[in-house]
N, C-alpha and C. Protein backbone atom coordinates (compact mmCIF):
# COMPACT_ATOMS: atom_id res chain seq x y z
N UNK A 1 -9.53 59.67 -21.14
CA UNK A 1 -8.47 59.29 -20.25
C UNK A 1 -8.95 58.24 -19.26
N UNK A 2 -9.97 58.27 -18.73
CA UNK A 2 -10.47 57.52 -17.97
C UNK A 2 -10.86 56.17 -18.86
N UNK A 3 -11.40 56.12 -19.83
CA UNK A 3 -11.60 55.09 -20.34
C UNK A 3 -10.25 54.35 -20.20
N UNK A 4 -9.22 54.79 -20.81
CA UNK A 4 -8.08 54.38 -20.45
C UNK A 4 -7.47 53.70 -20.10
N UNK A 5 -7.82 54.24 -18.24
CA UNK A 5 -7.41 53.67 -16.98
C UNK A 5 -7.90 52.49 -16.71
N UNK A 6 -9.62 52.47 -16.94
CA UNK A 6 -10.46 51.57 -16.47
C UNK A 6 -9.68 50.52 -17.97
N UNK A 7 -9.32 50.16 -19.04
CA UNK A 7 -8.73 49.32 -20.46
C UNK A 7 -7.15 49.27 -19.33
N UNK A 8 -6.76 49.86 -18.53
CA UNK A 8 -5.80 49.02 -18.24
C UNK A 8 -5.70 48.51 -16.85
N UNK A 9 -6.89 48.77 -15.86
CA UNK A 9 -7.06 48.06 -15.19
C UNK A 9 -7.96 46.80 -15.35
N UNK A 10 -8.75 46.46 -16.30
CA UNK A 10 -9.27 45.50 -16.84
C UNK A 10 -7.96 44.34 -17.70
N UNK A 11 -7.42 45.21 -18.59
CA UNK A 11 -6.14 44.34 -18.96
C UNK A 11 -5.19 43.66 -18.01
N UNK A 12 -5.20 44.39 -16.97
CA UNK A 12 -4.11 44.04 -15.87
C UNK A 12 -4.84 43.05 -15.12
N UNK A 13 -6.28 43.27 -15.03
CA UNK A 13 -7.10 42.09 -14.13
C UNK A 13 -7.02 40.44 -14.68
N UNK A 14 -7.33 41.09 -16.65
CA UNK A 14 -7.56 39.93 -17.29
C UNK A 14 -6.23 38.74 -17.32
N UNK A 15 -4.96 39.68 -17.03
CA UNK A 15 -3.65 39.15 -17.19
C UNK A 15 -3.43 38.26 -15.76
N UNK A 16 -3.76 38.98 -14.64
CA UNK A 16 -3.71 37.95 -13.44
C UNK A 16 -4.72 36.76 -13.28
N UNK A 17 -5.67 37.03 -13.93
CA UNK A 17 -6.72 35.79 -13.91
C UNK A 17 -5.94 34.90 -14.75
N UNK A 18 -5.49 34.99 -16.02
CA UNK A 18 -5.03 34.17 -17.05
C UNK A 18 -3.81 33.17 -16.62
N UNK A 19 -3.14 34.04 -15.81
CA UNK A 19 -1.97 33.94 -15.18
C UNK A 19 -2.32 32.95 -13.93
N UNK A 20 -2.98 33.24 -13.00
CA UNK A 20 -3.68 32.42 -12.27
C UNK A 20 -4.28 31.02 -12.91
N UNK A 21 -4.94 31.26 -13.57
CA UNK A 21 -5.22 29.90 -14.27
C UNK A 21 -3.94 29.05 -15.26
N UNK A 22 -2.68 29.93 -15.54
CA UNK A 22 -2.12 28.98 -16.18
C UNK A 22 -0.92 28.55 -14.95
N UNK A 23 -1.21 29.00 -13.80
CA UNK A 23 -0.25 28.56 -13.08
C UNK A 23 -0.83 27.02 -12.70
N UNK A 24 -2.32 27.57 -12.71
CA UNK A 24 -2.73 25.97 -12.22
C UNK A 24 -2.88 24.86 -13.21
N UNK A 25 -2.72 25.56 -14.13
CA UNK A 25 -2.71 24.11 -14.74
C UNK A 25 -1.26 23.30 -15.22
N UNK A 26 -0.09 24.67 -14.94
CA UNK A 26 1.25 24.03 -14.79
C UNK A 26 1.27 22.49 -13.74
N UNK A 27 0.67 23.48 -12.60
CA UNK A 27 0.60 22.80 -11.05
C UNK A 27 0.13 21.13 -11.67
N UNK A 28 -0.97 21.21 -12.54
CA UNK A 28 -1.67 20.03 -12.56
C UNK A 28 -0.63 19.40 -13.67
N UNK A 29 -0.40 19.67 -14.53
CA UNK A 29 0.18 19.20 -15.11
C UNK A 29 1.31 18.35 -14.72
N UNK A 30 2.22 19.22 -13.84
CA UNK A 30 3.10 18.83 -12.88
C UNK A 30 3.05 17.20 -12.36
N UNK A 31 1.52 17.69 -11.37
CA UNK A 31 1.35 16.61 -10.77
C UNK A 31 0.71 14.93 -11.80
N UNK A 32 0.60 15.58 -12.83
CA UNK A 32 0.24 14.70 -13.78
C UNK A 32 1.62 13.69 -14.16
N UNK A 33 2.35 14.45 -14.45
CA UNK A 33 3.86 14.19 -15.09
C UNK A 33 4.66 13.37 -13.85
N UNK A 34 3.92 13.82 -12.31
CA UNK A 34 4.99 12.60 -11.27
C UNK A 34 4.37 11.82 -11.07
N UNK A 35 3.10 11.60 -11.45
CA UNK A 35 2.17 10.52 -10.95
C UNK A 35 2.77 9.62 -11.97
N UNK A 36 2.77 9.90 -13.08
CA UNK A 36 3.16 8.77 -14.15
C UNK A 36 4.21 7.84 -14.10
N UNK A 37 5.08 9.12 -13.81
CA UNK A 37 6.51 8.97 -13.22
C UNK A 37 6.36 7.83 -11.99
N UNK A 38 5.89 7.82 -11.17
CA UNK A 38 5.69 7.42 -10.09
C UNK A 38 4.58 6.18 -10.26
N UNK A 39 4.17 6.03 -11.15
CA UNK A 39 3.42 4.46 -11.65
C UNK A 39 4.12 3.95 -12.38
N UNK A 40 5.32 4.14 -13.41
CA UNK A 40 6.44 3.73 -14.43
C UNK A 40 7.27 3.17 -13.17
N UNK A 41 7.11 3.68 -12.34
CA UNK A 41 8.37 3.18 -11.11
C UNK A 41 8.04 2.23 -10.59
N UNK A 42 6.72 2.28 -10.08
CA UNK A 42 5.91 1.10 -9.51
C UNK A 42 5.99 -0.03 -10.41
N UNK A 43 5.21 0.04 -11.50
CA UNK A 43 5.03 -0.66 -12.70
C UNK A 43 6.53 -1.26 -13.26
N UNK A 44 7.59 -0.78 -13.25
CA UNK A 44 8.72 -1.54 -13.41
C UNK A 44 9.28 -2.48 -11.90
N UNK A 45 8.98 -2.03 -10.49
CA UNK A 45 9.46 -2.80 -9.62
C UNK A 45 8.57 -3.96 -9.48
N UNK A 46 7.19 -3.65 -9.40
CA UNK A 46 6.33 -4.91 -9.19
C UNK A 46 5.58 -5.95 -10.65
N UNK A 47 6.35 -5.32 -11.95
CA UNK A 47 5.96 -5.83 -13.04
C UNK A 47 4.24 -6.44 -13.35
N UNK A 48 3.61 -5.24 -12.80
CA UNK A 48 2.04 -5.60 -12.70
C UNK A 48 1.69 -4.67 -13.81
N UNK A 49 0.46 -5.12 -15.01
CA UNK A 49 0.38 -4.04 -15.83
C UNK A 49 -0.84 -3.30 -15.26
N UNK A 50 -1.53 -3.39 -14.63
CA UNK A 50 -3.02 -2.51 -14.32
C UNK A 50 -3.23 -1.28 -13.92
N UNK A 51 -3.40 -0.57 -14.39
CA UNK A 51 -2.96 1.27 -13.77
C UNK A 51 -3.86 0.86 -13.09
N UNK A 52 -5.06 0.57 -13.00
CA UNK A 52 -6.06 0.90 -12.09
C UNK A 52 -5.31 0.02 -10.21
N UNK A 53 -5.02 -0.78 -10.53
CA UNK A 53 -3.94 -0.93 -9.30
C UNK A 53 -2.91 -0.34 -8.80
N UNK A 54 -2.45 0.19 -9.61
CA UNK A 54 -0.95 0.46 -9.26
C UNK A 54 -1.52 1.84 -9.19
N UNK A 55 -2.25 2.49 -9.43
CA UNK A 55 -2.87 4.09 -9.14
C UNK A 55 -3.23 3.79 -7.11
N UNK A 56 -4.08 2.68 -7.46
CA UNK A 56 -5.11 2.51 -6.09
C UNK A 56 -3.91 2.49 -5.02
N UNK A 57 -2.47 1.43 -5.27
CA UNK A 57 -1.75 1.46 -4.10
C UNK A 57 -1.05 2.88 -4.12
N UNK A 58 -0.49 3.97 -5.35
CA UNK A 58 -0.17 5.26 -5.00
C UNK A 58 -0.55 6.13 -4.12
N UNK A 59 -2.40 5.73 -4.70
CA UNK A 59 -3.20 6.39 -3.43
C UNK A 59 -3.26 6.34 -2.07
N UNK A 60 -2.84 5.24 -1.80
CA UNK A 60 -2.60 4.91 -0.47
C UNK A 60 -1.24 4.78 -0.02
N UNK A 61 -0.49 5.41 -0.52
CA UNK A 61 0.96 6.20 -0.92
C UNK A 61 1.86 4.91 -0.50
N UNK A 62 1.77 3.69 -0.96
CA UNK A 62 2.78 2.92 -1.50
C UNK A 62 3.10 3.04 -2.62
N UNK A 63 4.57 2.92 -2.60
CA UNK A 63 5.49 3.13 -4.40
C UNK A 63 6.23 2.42 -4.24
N UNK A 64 7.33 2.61 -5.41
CA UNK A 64 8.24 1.79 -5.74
C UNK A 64 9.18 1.74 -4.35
N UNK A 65 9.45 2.53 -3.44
CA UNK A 65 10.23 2.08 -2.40
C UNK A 65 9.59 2.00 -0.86
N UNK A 66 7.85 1.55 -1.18
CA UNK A 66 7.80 1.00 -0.11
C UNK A 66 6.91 -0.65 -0.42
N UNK A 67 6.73 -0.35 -1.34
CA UNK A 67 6.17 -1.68 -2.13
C UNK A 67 6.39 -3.36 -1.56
N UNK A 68 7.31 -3.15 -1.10
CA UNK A 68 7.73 -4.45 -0.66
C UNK A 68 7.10 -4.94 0.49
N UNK A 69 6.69 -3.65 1.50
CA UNK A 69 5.78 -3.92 2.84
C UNK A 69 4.98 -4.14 2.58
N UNK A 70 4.67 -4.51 1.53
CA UNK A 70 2.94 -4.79 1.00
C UNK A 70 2.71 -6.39 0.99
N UNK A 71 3.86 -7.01 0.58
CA UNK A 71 3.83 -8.47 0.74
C UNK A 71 4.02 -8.81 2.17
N UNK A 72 4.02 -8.13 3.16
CA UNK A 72 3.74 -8.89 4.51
C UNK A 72 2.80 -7.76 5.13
N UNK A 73 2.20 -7.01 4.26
CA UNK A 73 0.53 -6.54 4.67
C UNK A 73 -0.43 -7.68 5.74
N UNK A 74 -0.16 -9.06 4.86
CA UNK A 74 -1.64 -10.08 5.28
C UNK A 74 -0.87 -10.55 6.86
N UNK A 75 0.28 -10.35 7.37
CA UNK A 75 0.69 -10.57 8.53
C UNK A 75 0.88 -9.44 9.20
N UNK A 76 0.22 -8.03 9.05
CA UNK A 76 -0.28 -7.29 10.03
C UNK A 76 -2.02 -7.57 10.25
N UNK A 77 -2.15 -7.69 8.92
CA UNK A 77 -3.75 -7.88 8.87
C UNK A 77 -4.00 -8.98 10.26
N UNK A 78 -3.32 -10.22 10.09
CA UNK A 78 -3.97 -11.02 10.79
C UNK A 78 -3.56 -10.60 12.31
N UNK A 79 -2.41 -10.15 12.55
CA UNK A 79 -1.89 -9.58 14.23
C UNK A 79 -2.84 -8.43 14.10
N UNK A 80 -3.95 -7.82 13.21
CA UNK A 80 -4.69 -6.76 14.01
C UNK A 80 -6.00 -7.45 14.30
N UNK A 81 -6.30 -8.87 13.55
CA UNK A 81 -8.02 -9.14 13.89
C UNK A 81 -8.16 -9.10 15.44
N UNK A 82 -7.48 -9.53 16.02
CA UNK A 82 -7.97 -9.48 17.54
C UNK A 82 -8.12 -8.11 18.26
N UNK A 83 -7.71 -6.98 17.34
CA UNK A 83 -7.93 -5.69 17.69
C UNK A 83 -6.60 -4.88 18.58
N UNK A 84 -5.31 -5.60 18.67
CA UNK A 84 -4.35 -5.34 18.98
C UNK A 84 -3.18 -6.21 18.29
N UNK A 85 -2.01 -5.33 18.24
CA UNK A 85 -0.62 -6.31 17.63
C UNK A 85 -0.04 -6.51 19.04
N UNK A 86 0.02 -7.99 19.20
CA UNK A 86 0.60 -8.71 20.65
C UNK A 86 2.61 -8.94 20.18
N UNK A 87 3.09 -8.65 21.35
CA UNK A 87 4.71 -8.47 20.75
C UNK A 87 5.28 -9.28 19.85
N UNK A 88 4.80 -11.03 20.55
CA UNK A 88 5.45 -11.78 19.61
C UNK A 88 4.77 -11.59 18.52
N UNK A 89 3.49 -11.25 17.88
CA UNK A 89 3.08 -11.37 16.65
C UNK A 89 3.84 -10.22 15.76
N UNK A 90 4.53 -8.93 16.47
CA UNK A 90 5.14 -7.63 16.04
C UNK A 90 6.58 -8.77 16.33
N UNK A 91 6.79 -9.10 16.86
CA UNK A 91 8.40 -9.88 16.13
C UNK A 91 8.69 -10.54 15.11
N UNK A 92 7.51 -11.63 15.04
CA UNK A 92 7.14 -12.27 14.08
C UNK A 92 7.24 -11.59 12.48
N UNK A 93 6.41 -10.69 12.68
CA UNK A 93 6.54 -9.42 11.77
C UNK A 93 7.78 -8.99 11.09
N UNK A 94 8.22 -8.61 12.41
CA UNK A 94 9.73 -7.82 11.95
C UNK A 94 10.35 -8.90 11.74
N UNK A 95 10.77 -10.09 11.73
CA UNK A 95 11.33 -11.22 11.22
C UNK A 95 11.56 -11.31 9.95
N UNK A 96 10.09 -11.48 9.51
CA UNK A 96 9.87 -11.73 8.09
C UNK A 96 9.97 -10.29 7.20
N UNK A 97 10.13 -9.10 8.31
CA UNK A 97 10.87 -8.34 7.06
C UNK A 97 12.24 -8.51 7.24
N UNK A 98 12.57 -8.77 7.76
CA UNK A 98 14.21 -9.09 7.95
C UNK A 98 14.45 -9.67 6.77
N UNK A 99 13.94 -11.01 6.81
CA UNK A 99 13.60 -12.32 6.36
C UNK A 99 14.10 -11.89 4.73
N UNK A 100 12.76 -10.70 4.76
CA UNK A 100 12.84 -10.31 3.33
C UNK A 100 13.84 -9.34 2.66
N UNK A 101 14.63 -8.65 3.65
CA UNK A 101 15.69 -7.92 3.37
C UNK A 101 15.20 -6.65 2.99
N UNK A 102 14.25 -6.04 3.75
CA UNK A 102 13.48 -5.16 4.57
C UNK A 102 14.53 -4.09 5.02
N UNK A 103 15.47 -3.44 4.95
CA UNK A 103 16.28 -2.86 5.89
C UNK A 103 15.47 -2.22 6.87
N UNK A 104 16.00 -2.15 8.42
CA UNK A 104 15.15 -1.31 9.05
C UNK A 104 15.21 0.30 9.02
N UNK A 105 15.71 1.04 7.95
CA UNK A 105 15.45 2.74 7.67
C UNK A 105 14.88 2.69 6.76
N UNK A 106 14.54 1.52 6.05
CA UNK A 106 14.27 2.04 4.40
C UNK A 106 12.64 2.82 4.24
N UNK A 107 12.03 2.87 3.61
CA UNK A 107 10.46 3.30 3.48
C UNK A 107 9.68 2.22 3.47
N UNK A 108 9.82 1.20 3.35
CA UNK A 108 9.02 -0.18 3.45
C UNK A 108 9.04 -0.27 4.86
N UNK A 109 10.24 -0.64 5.78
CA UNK A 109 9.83 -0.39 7.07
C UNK A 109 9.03 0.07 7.92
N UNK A 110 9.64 1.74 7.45
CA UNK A 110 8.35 2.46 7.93
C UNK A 110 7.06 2.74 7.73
N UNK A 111 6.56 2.36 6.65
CA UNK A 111 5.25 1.76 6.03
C UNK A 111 4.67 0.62 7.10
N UNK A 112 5.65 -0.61 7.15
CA UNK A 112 5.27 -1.63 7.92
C UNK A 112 5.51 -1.56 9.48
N UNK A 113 5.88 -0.74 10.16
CA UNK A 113 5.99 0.00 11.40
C UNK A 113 4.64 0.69 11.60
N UNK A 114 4.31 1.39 11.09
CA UNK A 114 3.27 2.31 10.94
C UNK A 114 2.43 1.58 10.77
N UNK A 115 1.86 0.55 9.77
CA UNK A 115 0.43 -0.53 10.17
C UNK A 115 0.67 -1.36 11.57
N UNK A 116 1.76 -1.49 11.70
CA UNK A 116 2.27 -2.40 13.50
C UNK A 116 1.44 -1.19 14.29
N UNK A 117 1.72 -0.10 14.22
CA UNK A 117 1.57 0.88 15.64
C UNK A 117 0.16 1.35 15.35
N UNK A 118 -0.54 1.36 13.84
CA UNK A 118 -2.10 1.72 14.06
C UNK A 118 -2.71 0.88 12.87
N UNK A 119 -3.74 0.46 13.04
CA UNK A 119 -4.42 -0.91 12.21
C UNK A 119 -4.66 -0.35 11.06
N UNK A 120 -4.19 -1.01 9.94
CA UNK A 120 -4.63 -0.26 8.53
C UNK A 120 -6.31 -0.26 8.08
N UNK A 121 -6.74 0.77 7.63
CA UNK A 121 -7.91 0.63 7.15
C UNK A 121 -8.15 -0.38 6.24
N UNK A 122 -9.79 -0.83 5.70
CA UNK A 122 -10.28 -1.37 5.09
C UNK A 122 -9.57 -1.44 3.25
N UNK A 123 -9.08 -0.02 3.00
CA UNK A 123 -9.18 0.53 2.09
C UNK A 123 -7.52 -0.16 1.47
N UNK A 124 -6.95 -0.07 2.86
CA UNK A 124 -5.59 -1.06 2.43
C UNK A 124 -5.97 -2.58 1.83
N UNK A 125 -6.42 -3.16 2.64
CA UNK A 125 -6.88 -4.44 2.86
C UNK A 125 -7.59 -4.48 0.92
N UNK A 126 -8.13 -3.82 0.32
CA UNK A 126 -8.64 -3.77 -0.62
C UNK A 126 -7.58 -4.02 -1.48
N UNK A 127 -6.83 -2.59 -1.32
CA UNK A 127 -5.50 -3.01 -2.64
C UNK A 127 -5.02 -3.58 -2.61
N UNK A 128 -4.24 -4.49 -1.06
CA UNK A 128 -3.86 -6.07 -1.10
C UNK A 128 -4.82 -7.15 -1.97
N UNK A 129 -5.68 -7.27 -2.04
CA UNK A 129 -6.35 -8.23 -2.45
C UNK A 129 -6.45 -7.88 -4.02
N UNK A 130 -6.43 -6.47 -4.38
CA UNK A 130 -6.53 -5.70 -5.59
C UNK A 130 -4.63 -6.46 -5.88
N UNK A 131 -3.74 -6.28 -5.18
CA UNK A 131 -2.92 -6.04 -5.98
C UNK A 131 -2.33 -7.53 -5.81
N UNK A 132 -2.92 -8.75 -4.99
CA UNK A 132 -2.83 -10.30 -5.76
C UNK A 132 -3.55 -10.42 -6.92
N UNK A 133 -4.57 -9.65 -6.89
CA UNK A 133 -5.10 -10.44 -8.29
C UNK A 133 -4.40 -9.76 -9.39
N UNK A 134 -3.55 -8.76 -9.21
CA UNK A 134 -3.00 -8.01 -10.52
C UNK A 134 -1.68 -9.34 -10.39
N UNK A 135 -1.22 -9.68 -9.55
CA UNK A 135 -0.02 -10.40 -9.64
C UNK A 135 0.21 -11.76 -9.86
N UNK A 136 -1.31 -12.07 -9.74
CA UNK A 136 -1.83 -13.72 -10.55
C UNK A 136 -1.99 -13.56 -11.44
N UNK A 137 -2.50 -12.36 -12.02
CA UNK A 137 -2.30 -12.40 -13.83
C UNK A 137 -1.12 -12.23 -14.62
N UNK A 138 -0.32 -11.47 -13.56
CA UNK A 138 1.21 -10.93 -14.15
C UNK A 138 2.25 -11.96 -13.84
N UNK A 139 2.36 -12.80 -13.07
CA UNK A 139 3.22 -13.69 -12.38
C UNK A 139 2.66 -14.77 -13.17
N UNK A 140 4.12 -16.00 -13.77
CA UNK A 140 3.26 -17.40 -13.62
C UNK A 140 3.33 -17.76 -12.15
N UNK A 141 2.70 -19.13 -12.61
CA UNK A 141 1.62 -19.72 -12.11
C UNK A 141 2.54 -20.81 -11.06
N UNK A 142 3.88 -21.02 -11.78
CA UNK A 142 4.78 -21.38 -10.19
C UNK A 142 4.86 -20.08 -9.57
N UNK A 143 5.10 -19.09 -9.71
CA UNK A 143 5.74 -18.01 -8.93
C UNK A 143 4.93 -17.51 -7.89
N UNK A 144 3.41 -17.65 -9.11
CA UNK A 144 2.58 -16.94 -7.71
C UNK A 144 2.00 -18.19 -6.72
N UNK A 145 2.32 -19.55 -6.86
CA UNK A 145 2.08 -20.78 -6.18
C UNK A 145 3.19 -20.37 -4.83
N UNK A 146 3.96 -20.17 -5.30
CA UNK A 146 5.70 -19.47 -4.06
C UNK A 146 4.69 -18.74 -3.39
N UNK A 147 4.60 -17.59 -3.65
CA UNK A 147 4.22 -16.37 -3.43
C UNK A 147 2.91 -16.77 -2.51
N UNK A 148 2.27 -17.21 -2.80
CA UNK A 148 0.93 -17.91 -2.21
C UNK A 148 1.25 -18.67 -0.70
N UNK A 149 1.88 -19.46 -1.19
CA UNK A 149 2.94 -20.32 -0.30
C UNK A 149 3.48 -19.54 0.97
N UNK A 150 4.10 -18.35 0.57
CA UNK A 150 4.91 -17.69 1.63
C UNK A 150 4.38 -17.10 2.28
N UNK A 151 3.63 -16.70 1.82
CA UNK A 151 2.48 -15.45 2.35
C UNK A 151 1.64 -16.49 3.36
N UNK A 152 0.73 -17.44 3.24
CA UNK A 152 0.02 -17.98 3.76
C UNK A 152 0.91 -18.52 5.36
N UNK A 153 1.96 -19.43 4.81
CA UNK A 153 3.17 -19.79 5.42
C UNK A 153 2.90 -18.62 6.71
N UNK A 154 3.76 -17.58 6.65
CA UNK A 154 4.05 -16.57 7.14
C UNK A 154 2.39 -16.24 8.23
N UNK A 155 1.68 -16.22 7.52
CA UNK A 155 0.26 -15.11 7.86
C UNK A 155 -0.41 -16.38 9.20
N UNK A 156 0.14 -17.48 9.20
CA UNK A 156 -0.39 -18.58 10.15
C UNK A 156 0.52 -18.35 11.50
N UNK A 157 1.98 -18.25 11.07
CA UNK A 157 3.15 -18.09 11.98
C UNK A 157 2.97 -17.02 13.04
N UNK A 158 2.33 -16.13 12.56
CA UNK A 158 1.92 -14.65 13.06
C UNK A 158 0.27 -15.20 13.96
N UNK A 159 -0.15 -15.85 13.26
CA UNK A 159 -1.70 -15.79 13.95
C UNK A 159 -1.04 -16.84 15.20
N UNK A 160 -0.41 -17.69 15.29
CA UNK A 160 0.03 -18.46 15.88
C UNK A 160 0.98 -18.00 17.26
N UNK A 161 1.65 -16.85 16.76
CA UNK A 161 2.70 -16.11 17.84
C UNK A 161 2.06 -15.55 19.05
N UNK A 162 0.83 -15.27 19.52
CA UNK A 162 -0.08 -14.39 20.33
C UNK A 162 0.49 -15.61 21.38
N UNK A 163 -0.36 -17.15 20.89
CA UNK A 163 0.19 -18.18 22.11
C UNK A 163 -1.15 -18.91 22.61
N UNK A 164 -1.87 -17.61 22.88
CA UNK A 164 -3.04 -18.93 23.25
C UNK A 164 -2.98 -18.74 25.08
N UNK A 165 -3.59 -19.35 25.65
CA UNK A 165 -3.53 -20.16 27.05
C UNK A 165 -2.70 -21.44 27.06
N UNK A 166 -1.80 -21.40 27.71
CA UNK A 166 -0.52 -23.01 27.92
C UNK A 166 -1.20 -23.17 26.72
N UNK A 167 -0.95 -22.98 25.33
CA UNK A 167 -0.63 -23.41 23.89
C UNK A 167 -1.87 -23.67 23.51
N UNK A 168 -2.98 -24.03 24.20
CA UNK A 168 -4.36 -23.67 24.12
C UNK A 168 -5.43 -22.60 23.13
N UNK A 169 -5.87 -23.17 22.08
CA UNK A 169 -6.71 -21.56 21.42
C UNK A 169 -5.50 -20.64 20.90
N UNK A 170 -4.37 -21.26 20.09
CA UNK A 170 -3.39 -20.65 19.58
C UNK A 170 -3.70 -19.38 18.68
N UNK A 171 -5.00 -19.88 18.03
CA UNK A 171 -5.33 -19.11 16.67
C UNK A 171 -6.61 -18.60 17.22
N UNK A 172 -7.08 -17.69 17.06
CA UNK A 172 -8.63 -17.01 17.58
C UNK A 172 -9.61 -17.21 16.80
N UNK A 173 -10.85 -16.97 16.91
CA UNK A 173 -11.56 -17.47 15.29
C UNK A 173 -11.46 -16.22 14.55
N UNK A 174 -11.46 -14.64 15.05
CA UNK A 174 -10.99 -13.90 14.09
C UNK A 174 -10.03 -14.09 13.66
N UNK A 175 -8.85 -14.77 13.60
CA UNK A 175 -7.80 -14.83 13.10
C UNK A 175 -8.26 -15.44 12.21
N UNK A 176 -8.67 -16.96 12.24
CA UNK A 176 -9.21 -17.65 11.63
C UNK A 176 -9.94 -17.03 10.29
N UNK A 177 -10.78 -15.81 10.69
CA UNK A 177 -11.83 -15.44 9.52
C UNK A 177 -10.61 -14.57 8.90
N UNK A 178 -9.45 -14.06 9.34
CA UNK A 178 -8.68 -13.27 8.51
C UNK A 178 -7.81 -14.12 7.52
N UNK A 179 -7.72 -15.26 8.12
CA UNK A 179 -6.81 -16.47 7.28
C UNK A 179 -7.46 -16.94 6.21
N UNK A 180 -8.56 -16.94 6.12
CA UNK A 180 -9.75 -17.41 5.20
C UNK A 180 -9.82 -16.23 4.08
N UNK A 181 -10.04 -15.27 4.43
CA UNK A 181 -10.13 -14.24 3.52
C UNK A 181 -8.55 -14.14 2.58
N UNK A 182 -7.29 -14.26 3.50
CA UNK A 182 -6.15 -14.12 2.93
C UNK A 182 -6.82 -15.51 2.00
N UNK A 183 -6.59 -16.89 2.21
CA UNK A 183 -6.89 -17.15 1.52
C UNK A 183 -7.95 -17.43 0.28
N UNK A 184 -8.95 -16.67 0.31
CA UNK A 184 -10.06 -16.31 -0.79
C UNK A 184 -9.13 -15.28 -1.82
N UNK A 185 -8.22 -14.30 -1.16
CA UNK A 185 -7.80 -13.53 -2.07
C UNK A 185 -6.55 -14.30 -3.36
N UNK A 186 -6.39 -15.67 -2.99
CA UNK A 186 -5.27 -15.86 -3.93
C UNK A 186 -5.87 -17.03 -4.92
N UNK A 187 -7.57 -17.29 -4.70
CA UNK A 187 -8.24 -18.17 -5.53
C UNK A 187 -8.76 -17.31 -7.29
């Protein structure tokens, strides 16, 4: 009888372990099945083929509906080299999402609100540069000349908005070294 007990408290143990483990691998699975989901989404709005990009910006939880704040990334970048966003350079900003038809509730906003109010890490700055070079291979070669164009355009307008002394020292030399790098990333 006892043997029994101990065959069905062992059965009952073996069943919650099993059970335990297949919950987790539902779980993973799960999360397997929205990630994909959620790079098919990406991957159809920004027409880039590189998982290894389009994973890297997930990770840093841009997707398909905030994706768009990513193209005026290099004009927070440059309003943070001086180590603060100065107003006009945060108008400037919000302009050019205007500009871009940005709504101000959407998730791109608040993406691009959120690098305005605290400086994005390094790690951003990476997948920007990660995710021009996915878009020079995926884009021709007028489009990403535009694209190049606007961005640069834009990323000077911003370094330019701070002001300077009476119009004096408009651009800082960190700005300067951030303008340089924007442009290294589209060679």
């Amino acid at each position: 009888m006892e043997d029994d007990s101990l065959q069905k408290r062992g059965n009952a143990l073996e069943a919650q372990f099993f059970s335990e483990v297949d919950r987790k691998l539902i779980e993973k699975l799960r999360a397997d099945i929205a990630h994909k989901s959620a790079r098919d989404r990406l991957k159809s709005t920004t027409g880039l083929a590189d998982d290894a990009v389009l994973d890297e910006l997930l990770a840093l939880g841009i997707n398909d509906e905030s994706v768009s704040a990513l193209s005026l990334f290099p004009l927070v970048w440059v309003a943070w080299a001086d180590g603060s966003v100065d107003p006009a350079e945060k108008a400037a900003i919000l302009k050019a999402a205007s500009d871009n038809g940005i709504d101000s509730d959407s998730v791109a906003a608040h993406l691009l609100n959120e690098w305005i109010r605290r400086a994005p890490a390094e790690e951003v700055v990476q997948a920007w540069v990660d995710y021009i070079g996915a878009l020079k291979a995926a884009a021709g070669e007028a489009t990403f000349q535009r694209v190049k164009q606007t961005i640069l355009q834009r990323a000077y307008e911003v370094a330019d908005a701070a002001g300077g002394i009476l119009g004096l020292g408009r651009v800082s030399s960190k700005e300067r070294g951030v303008l340089r790098r924007l442009e290294q990333a589209f060679e």
